[in-house]
N, C-alpha and C. Protein backbone atom coordinates (compact mmCIF):
# COMPACT_ATOMS: atom_id res chain seq x y z
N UNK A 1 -13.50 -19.24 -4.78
CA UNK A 1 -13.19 -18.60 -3.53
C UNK A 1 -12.19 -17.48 -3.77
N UNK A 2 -12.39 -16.63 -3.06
CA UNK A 2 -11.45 -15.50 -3.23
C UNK A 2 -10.16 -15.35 -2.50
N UNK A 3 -9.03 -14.24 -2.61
CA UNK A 3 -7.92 -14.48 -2.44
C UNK A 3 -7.98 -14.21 -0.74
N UNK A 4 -7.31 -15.12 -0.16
CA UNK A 4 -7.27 -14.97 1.44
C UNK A 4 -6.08 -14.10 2.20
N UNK A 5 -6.50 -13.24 2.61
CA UNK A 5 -5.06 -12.36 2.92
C UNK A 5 -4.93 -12.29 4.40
N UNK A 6 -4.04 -11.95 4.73
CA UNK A 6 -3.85 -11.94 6.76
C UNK A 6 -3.95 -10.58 6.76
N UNK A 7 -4.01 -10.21 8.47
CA UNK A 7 -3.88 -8.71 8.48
C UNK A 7 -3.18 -8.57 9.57
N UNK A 8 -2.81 -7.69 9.26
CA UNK A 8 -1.62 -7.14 10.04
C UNK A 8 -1.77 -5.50 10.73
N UNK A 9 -1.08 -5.56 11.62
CA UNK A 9 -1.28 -4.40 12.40
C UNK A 9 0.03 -3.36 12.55
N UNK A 10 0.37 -2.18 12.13
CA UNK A 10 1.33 -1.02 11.86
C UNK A 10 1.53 -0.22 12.71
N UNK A 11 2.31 0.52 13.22
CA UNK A 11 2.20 1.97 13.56
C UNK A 11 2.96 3.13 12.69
N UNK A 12 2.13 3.98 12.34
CA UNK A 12 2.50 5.19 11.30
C UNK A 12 2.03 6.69 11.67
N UNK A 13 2.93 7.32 11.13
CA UNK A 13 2.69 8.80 11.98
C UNK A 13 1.37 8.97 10.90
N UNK A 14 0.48 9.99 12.07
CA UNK A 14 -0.36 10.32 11.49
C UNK A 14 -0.69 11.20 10.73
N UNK A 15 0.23 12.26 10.57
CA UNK A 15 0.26 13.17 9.34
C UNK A 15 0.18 12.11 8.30
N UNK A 16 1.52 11.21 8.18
CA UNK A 16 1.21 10.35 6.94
C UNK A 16 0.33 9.85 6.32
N UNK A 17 -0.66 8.89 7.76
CA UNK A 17 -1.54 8.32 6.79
C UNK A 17 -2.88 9.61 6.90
N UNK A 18 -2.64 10.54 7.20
CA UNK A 18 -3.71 11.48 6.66
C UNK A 18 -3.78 12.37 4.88
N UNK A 19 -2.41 12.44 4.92
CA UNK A 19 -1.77 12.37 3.36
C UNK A 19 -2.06 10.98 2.28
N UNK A 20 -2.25 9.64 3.03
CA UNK A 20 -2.39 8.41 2.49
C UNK A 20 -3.67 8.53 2.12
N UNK A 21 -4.38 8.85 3.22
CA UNK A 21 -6.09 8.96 3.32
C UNK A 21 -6.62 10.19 2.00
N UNK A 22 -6.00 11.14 2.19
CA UNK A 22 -6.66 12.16 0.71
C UNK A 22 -5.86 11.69 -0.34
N UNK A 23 -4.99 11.36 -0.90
CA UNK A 23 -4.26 9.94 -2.26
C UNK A 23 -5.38 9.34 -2.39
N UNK A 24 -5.51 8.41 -1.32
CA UNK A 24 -6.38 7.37 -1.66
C UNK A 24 -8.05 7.82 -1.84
N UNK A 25 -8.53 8.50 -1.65
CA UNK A 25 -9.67 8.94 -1.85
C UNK A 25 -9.61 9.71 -2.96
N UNK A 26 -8.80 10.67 -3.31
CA UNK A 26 -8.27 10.77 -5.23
C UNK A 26 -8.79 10.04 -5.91
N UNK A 27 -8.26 8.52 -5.47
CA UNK A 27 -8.07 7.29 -6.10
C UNK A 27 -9.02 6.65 -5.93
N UNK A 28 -10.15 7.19 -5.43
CA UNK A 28 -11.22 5.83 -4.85
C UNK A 28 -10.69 4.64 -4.18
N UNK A 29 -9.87 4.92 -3.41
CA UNK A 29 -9.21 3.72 -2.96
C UNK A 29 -9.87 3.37 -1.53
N UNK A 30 -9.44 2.62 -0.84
CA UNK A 30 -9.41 2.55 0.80
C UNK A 30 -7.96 2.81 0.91
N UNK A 31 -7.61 3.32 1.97
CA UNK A 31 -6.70 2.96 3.02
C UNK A 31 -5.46 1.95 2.73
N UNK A 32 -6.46 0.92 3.25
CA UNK A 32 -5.82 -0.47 2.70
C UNK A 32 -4.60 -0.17 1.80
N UNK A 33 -6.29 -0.64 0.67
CA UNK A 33 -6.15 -0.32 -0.22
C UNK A 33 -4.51 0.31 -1.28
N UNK A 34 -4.26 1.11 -0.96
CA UNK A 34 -3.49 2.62 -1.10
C UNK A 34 -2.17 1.86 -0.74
N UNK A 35 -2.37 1.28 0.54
CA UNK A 35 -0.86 0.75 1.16
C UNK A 35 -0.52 -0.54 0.26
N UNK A 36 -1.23 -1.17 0.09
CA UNK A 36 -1.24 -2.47 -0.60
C UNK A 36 -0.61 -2.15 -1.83
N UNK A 37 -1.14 -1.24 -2.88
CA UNK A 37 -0.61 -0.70 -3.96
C UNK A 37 0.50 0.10 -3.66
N UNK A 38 0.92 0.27 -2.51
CA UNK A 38 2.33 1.52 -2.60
C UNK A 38 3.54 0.18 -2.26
N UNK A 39 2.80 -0.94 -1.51
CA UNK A 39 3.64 -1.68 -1.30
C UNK A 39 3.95 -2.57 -2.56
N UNK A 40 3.19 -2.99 -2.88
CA UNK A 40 3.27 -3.91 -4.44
C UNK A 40 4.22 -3.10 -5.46
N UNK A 41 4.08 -1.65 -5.51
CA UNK A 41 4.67 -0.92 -6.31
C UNK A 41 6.55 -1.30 -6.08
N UNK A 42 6.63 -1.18 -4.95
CA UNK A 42 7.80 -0.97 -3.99
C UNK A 42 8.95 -2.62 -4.57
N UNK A 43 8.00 -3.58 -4.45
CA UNK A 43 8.88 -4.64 -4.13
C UNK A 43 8.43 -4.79 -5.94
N UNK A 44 7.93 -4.64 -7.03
CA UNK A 44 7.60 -4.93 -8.11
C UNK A 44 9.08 -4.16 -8.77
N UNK A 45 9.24 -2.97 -8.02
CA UNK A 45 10.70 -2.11 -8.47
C UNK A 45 12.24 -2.72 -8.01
N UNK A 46 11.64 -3.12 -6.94
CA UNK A 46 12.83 -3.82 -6.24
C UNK A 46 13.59 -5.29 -6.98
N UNK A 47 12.44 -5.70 -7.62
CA UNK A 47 12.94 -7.24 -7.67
C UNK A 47 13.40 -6.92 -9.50
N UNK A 48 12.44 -6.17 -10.01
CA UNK A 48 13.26 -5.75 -11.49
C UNK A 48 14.45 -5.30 -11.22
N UNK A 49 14.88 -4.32 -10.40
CA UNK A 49 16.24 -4.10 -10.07
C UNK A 49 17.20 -4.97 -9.98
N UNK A 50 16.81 -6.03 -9.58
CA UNK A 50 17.83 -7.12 -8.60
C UNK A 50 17.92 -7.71 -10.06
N UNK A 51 16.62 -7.89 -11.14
CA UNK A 51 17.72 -9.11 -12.57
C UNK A 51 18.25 -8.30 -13.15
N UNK A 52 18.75 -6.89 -13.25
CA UNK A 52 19.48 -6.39 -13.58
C UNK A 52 21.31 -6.71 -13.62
């Protein structure tokens, strides 16, 4: 079975995610996609920081 995720609902200016939207299509990404990886990126930096 595959990984089960919730979803959740945002509000973001839309210039942004129109900037998110051509990234992610760069990237072959979705959307999602794009956020999921900017977020993973985010807290993957954060928490190496912190055993510092």
């Amino acid at each position: 079975m595959g990984i089960e995720k919730k979803v959740y609902s945002f509000r973001f200016d839309e210039e942004m995610v129109e900037k998110l939207r051509a990234y992610a299509a760069q990237e072959n990404r979705t959307l999602s996609n794009m956020i999921e990886t900017i977020l993973l990126q985010y807290l993957s930096k954060r928490e190496s920081e912190g055993k510092k």
